[in-house]
N, C-alpha and C. Protein backbone atom coordinates (compact mmCIF):
# COMPACT_ATOMS: atom_id res chain seq x y z
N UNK A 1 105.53 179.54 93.53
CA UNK A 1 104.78 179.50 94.77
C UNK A 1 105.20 178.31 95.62
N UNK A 2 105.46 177.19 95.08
CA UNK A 2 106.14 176.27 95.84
C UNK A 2 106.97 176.12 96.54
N UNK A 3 108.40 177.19 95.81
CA UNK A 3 109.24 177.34 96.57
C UNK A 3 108.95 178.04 97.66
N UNK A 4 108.15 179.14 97.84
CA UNK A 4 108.00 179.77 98.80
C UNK A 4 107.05 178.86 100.05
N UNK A 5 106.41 177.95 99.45
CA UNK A 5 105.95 176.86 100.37
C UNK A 5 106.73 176.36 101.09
N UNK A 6 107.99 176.04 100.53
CA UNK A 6 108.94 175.19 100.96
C UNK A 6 109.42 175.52 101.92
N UNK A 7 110.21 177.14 101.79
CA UNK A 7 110.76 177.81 102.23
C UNK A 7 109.93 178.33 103.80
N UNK A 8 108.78 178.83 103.79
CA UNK A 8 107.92 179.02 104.98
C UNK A 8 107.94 177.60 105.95
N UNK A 9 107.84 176.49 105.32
CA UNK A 9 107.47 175.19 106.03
C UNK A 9 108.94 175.19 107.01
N UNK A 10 110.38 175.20 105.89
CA UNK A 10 111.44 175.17 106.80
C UNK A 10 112.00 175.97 107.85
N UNK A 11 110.91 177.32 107.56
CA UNK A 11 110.80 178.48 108.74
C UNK A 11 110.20 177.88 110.01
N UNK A 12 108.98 177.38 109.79
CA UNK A 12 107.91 176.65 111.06
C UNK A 12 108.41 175.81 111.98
N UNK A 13 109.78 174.95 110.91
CA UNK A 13 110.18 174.14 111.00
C UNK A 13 111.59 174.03 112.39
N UNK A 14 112.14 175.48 112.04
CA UNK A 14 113.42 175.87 112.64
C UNK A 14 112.67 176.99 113.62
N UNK A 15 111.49 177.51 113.93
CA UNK A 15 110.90 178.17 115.16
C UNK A 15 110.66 177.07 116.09
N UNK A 16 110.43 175.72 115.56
CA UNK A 16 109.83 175.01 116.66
C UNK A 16 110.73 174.13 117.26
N UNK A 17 111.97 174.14 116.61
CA UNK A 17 113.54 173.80 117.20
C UNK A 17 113.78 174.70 118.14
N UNK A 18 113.60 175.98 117.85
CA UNK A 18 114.45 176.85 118.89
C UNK A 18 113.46 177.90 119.64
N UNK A 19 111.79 177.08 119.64
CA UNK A 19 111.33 177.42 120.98
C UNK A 19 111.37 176.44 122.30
N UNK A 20 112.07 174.90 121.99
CA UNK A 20 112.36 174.52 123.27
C UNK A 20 113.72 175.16 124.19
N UNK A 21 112.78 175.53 125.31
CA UNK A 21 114.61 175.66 126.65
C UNK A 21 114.73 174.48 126.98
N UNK A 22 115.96 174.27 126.58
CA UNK A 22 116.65 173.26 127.48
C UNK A 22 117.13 172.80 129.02
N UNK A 23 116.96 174.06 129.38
CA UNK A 23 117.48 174.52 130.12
C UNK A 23 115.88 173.81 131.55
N UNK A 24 115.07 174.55 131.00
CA UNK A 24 113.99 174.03 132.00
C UNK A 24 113.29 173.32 131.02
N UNK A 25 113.10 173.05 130.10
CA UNK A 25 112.17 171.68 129.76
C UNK A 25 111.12 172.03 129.25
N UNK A 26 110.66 173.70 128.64
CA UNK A 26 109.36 174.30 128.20
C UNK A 26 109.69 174.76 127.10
N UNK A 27 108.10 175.30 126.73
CA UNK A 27 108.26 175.82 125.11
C UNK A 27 107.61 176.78 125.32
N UNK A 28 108.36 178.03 124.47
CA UNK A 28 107.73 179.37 124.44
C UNK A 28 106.45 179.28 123.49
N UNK A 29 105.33 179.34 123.98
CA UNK A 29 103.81 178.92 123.29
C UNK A 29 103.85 180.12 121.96
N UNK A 30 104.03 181.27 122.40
CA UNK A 30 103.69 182.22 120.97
C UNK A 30 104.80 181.77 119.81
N UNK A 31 106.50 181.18 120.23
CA UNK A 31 106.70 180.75 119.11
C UNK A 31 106.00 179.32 118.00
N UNK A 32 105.47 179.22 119.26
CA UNK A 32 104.66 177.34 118.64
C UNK A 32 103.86 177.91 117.70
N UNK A 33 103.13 178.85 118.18
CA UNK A 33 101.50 179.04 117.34
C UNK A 33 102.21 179.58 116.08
N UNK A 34 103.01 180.23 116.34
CA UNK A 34 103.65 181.32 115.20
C UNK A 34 104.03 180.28 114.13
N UNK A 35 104.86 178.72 114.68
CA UNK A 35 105.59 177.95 113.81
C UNK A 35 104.29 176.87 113.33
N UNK A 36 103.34 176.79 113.94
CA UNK A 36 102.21 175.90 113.38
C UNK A 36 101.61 176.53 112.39
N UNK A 37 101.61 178.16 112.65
CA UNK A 37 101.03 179.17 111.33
C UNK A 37 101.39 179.04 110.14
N UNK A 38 102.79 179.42 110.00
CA UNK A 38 104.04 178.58 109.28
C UNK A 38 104.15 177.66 108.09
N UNK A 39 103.26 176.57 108.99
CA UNK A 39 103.18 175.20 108.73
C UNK A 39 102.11 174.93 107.46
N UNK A 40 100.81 175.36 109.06
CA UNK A 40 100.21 175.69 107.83
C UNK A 40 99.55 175.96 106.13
N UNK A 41 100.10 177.68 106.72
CA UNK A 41 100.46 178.66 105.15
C UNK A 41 101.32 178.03 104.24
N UNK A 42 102.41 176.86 104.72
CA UNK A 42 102.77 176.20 103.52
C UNK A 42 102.37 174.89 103.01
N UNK A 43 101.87 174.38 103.83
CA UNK A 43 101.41 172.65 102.72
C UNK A 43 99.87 173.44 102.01
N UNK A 44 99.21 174.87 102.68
CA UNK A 44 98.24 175.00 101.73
C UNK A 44 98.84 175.68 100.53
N UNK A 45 99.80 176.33 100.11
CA UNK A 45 100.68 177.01 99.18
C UNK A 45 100.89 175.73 98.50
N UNK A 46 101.53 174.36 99.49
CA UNK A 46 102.08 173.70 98.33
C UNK A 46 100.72 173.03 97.82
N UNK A 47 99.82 172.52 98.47
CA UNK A 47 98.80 172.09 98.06
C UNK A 47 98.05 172.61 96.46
N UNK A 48 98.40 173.69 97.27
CA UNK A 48 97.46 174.84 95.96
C UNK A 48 98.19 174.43 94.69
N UNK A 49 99.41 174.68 95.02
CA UNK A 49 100.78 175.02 93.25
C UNK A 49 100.46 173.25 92.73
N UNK A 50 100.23 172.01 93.62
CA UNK A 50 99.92 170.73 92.68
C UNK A 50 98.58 170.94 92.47
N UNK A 51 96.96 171.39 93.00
CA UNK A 51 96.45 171.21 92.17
C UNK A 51 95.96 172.26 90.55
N UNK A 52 97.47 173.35 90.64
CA UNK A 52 97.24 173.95 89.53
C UNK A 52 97.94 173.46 88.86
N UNK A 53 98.95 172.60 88.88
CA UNK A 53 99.61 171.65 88.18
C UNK A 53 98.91 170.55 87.60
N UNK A 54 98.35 169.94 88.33
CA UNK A 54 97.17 168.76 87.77
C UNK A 54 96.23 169.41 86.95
N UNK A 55 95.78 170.45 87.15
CA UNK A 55 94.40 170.90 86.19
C UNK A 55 94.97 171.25 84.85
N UNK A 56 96.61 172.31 84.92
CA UNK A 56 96.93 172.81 83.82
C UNK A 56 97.60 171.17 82.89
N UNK A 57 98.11 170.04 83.55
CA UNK A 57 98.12 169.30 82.74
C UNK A 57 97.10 168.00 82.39
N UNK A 58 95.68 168.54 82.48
CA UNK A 58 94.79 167.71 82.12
C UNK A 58 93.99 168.44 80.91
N UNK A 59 94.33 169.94 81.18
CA UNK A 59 93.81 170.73 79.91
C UNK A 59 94.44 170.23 78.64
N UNK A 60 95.50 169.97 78.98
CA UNK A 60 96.34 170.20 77.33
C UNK A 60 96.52 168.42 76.59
């Protein structure tokens, strides 16, 4: 699950590179929201996979 954390975050990551134009100086807003979504869905993914990591090594 982490990896796929990872992997989504560097998605959010590379939408919000290539919703600025350069050209005029703006940002396409639906890719923003889309890449903050992104963002998001992954530090709570990664969040999640350490604290099932911490619990499974406090059991044992």
């Amino acid at each position: 699950m982490g990896k796929w954390g990872l992997f989504f975050l560097s998605i959010g990551c590379l939408m919000i590179i290539f919703a600025a134009d350069a050209k005029s100086g703006t940002y396409d807003i639906l890719s923003l929201v889309t890449a903050g979504f992104f963002i998001v869905i992954s530090i709570v993914m990664i969040t999640k996979e350490k604290r099932q990591k911490l619990s499974e090594n406090q059991v044992e």
